[in-house]
N, C-alpha and C. Protein backbone atom coordinates (compact mmCIF):
# COMPACT_ATOMS: atom_id res chain seq x y z
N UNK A 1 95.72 79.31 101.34
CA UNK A 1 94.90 80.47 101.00
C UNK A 1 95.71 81.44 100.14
N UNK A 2 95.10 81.75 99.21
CA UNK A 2 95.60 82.96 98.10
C UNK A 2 95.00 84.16 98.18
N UNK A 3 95.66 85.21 97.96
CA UNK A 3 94.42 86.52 98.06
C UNK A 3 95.52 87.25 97.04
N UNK A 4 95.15 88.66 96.76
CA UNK A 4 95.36 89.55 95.68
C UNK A 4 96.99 89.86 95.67
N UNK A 5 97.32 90.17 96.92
CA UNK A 5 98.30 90.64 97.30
C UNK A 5 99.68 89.36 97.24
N UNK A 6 99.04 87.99 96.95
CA UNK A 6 100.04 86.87 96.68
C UNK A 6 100.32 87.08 95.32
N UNK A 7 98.90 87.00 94.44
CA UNK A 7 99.36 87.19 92.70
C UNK A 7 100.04 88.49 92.55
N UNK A 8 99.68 89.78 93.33
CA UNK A 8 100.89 91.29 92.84
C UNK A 8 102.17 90.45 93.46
N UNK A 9 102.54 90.18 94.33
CA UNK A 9 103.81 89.45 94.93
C UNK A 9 104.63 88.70 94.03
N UNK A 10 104.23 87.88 93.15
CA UNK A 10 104.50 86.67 92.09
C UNK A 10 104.84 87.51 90.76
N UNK A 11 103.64 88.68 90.75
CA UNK A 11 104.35 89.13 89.28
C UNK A 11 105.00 89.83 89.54
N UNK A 12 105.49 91.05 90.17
CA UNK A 12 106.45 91.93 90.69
C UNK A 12 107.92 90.78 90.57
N UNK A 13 107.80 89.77 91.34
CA UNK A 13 109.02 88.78 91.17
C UNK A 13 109.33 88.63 89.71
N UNK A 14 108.43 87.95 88.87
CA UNK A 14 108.64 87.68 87.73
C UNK A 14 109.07 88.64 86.76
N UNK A 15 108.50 89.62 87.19
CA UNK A 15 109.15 91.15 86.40
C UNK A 15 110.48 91.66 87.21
N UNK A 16 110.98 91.64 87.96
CA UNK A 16 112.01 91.21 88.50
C UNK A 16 113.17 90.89 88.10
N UNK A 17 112.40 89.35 87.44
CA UNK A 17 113.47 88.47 87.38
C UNK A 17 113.73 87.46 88.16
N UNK A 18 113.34 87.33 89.30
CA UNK A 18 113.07 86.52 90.38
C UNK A 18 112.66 85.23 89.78
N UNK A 19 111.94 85.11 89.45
CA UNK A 19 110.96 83.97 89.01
C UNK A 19 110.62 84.01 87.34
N UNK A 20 110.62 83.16 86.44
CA UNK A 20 110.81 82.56 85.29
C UNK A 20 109.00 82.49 85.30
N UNK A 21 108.80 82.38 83.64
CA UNK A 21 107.48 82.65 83.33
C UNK A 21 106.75 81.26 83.53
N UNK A 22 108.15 80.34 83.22
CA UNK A 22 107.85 78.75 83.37
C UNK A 22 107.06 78.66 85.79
N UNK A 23 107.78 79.36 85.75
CA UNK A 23 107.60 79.31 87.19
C UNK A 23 105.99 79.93 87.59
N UNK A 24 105.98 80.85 87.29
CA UNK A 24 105.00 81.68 87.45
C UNK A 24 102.97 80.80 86.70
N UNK A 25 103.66 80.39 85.63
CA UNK A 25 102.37 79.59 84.86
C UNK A 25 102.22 78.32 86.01
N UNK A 26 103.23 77.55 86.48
CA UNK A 26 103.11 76.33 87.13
C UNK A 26 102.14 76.55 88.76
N UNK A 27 102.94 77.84 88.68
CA UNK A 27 102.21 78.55 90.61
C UNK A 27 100.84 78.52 90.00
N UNK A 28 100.55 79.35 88.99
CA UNK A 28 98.87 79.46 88.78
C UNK A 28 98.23 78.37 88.30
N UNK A 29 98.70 77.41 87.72
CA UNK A 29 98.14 75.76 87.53
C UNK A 29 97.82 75.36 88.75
N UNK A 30 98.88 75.70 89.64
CA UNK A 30 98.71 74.75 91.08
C UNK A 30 97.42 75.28 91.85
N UNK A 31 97.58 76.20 91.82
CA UNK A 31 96.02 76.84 92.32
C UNK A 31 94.78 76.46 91.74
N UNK A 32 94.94 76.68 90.52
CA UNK A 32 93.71 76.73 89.99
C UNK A 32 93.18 75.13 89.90
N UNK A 33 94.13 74.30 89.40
CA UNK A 33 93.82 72.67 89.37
C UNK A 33 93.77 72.03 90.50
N UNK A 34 94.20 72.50 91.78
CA UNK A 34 93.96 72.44 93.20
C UNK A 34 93.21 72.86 94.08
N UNK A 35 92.20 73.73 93.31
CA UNK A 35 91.33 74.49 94.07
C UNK A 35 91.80 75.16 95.62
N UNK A 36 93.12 75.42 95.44
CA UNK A 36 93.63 76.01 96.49
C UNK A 36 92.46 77.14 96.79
N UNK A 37 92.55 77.34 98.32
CA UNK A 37 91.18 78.47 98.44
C UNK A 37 91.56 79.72 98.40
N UNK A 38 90.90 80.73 97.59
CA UNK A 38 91.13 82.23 97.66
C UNK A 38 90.17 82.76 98.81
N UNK A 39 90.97 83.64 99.56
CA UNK A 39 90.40 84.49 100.31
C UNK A 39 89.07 85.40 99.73
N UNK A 40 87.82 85.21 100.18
CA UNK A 40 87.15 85.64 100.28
C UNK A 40 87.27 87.43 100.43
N UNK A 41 87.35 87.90 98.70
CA UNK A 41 87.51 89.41 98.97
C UNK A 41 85.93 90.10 97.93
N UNK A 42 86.68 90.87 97.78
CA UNK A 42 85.26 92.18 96.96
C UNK A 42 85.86 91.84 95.32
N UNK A 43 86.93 91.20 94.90
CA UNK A 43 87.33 91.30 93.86
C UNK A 43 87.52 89.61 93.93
N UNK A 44 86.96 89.00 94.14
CA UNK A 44 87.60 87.51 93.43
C UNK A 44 87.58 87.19 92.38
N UNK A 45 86.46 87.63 91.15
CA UNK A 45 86.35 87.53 89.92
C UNK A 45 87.96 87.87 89.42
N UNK A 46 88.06 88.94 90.05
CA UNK A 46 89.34 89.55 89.21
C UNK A 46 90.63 88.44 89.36
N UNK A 47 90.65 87.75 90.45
CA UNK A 47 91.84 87.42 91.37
C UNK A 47 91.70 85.77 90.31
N UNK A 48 90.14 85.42 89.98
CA UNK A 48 90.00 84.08 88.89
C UNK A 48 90.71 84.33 87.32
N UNK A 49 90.16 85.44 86.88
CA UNK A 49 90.26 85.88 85.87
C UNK A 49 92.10 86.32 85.68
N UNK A 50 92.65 86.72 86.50
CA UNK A 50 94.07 86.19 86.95
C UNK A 50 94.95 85.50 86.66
N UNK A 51 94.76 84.36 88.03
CA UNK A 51 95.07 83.53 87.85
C UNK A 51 94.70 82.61 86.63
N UNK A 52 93.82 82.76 85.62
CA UNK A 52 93.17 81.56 84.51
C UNK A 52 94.21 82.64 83.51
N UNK A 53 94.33 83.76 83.48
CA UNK A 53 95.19 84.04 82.36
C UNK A 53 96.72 83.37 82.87
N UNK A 54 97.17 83.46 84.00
CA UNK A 54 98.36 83.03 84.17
C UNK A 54 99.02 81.39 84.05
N UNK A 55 97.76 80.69 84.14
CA UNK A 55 97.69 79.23 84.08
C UNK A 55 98.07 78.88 82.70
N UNK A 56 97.25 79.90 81.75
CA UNK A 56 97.65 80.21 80.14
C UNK A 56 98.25 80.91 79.76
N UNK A 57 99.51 81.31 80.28
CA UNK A 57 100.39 81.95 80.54
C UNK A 57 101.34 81.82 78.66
N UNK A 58 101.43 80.60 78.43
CA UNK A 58 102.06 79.90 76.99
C UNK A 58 101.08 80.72 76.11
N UNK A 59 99.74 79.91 75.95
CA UNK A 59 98.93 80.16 75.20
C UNK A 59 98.47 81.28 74.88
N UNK A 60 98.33 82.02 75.90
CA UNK A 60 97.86 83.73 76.03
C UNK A 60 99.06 84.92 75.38
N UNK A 61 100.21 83.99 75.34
CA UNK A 61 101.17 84.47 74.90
C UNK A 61 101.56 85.96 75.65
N UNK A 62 101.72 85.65 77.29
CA UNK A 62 101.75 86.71 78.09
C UNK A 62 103.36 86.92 78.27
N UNK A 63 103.50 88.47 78.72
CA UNK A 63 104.99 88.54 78.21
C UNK A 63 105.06 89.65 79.68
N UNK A 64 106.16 90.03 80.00
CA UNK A 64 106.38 90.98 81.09
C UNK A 64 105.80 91.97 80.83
N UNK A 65 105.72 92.53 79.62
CA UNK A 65 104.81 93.69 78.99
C UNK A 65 103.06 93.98 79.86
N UNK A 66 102.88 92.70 79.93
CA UNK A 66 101.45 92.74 80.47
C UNK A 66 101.42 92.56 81.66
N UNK A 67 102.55 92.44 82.81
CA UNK A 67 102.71 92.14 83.99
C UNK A 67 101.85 93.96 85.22
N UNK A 68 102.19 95.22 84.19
CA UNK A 68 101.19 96.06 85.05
C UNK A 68 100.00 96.02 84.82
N UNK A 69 99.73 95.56 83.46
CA UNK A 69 98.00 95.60 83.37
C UNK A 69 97.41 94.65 84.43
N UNK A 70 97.89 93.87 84.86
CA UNK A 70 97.27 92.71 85.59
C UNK A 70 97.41 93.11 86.76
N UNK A 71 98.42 93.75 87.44
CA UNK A 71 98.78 94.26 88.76
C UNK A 71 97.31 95.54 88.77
N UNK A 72 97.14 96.21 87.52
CA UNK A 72 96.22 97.29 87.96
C UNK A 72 95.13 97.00 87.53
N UNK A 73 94.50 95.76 86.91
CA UNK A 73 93.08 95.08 87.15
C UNK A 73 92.88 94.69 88.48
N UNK A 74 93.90 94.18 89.11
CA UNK A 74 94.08 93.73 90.17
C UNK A 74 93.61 94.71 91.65
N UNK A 75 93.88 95.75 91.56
CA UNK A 75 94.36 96.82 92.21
C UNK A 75 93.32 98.03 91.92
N UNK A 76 92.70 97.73 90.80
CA UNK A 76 91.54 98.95 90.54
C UNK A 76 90.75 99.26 91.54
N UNK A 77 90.42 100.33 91.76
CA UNK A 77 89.23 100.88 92.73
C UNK A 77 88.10 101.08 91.59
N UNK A 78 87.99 100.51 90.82
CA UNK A 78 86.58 101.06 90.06
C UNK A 78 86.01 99.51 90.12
N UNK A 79 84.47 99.47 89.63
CA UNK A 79 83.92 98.29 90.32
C UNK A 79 83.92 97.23 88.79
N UNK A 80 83.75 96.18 89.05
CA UNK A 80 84.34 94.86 88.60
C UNK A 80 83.79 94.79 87.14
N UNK A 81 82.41 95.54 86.68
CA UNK A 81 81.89 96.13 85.18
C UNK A 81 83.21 96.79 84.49
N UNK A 82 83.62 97.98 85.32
CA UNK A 82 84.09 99.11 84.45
C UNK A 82 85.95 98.33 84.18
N UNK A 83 86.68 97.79 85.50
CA UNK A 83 87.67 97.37 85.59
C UNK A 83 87.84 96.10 84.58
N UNK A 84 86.74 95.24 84.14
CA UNK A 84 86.82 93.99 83.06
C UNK A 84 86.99 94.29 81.91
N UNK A 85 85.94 95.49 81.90
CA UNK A 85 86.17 96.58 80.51
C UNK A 85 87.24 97.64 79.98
N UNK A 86 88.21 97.78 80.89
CA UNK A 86 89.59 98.18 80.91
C UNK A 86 90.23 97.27 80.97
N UNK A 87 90.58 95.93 81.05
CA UNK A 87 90.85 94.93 81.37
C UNK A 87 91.00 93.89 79.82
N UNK A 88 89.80 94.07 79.32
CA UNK A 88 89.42 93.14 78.18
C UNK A 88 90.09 94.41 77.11
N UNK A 89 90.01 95.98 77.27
CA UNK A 89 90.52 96.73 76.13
C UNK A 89 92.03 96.84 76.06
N UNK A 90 92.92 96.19 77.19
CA UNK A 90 93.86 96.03 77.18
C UNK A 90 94.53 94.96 76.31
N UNK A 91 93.57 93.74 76.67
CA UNK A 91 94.20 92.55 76.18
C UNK A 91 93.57 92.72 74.22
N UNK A 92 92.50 93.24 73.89
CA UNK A 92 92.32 93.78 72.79
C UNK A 92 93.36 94.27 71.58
N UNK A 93 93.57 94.97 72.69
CA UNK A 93 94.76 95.87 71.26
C UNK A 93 96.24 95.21 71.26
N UNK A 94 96.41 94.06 71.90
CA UNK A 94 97.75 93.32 71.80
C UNK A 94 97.81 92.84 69.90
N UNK A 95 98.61 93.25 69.97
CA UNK A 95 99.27 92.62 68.71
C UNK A 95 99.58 91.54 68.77
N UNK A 96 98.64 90.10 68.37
CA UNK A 96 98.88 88.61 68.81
C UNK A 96 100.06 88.35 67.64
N UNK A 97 99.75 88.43 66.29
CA UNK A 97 100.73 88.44 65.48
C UNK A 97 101.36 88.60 65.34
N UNK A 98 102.13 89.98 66.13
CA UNK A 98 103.62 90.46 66.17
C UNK A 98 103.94 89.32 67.32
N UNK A 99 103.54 89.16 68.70
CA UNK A 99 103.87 88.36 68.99
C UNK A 99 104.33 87.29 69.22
N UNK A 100 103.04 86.44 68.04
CA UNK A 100 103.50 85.16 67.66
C UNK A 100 105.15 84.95 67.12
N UNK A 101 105.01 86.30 66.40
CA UNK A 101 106.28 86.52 65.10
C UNK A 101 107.66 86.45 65.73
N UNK A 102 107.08 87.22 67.19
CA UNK A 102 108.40 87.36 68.13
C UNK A 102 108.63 86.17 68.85
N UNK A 103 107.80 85.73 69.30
CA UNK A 103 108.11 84.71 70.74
C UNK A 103 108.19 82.76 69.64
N UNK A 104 107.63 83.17 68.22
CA UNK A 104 107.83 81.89 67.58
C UNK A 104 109.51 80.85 68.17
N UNK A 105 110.62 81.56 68.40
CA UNK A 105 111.39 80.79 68.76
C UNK A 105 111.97 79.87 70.21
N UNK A 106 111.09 80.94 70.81
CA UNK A 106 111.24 80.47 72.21
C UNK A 106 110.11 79.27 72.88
N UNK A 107 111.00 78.07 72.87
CA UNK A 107 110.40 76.78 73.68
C UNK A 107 108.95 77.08 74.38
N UNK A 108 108.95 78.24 74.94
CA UNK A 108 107.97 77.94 75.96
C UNK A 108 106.31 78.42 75.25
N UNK A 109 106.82 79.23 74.04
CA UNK A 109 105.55 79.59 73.71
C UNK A 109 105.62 79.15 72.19
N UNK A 110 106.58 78.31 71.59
CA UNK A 110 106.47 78.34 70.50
C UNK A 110 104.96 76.88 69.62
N UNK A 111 104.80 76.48 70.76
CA UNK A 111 103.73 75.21 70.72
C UNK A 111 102.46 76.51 70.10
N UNK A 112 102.20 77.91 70.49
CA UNK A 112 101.27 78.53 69.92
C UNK A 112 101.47 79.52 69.20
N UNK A 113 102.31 79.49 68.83
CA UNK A 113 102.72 80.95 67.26
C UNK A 113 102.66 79.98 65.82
């Protein structure tokens, strides 16, 4: 069983340092391609929507940078409309291009720059 408070647990590590991004994408594969069961909460959308960015962790070209936005989609008290829509304006204004530009050398994400 997974619930909210496992994925804040995992990225807090990974921002850390604890745990490697390689680590962190493989935990959310395992779930998600396992249908490991999530606890039945008021936010599971959020807790999918999550974990499916973290699974695409390479591709999404997610970086520690984005490790509080996800902790406070996660964590929002506003209801699951207004929090997707803070959520989606976050991932919006990323600069994919600078990104690409940056992370082009590194193994783990360079399969998408």
């Amino acid at each position: 069983m997974i619930n909210k408070d496992d994925i804040i647990i995992t990225l807090s590590k990974w921002k850390k340092n604890e745990l490697s991004k390689e680590q962190v994408k493989r935990w959310a594969e395992n779930i998600v391609d396992n249908n490991i069961d999530i606890l039945p909460e008021y936010d599971f959308d959020r807790l999918i929507e999550v974990l499916r960015y973290l699974e695409n962790l390479d591709m999404n070209l997610v970086i520690k940078d984005d490790i509080d936005n996800c902790i406070n989609f996660l964590q929002s008290k506003k209801n699951l409309k207004q929090a997707t829509k803070e959520w989606e304006s976050y991932l919006a204004k990323i600069d994919y291009d600078y990104r690409r530009l940056t992370l082009r050398n590194d193994p783990f994400y360079e399969k998408y720059c």
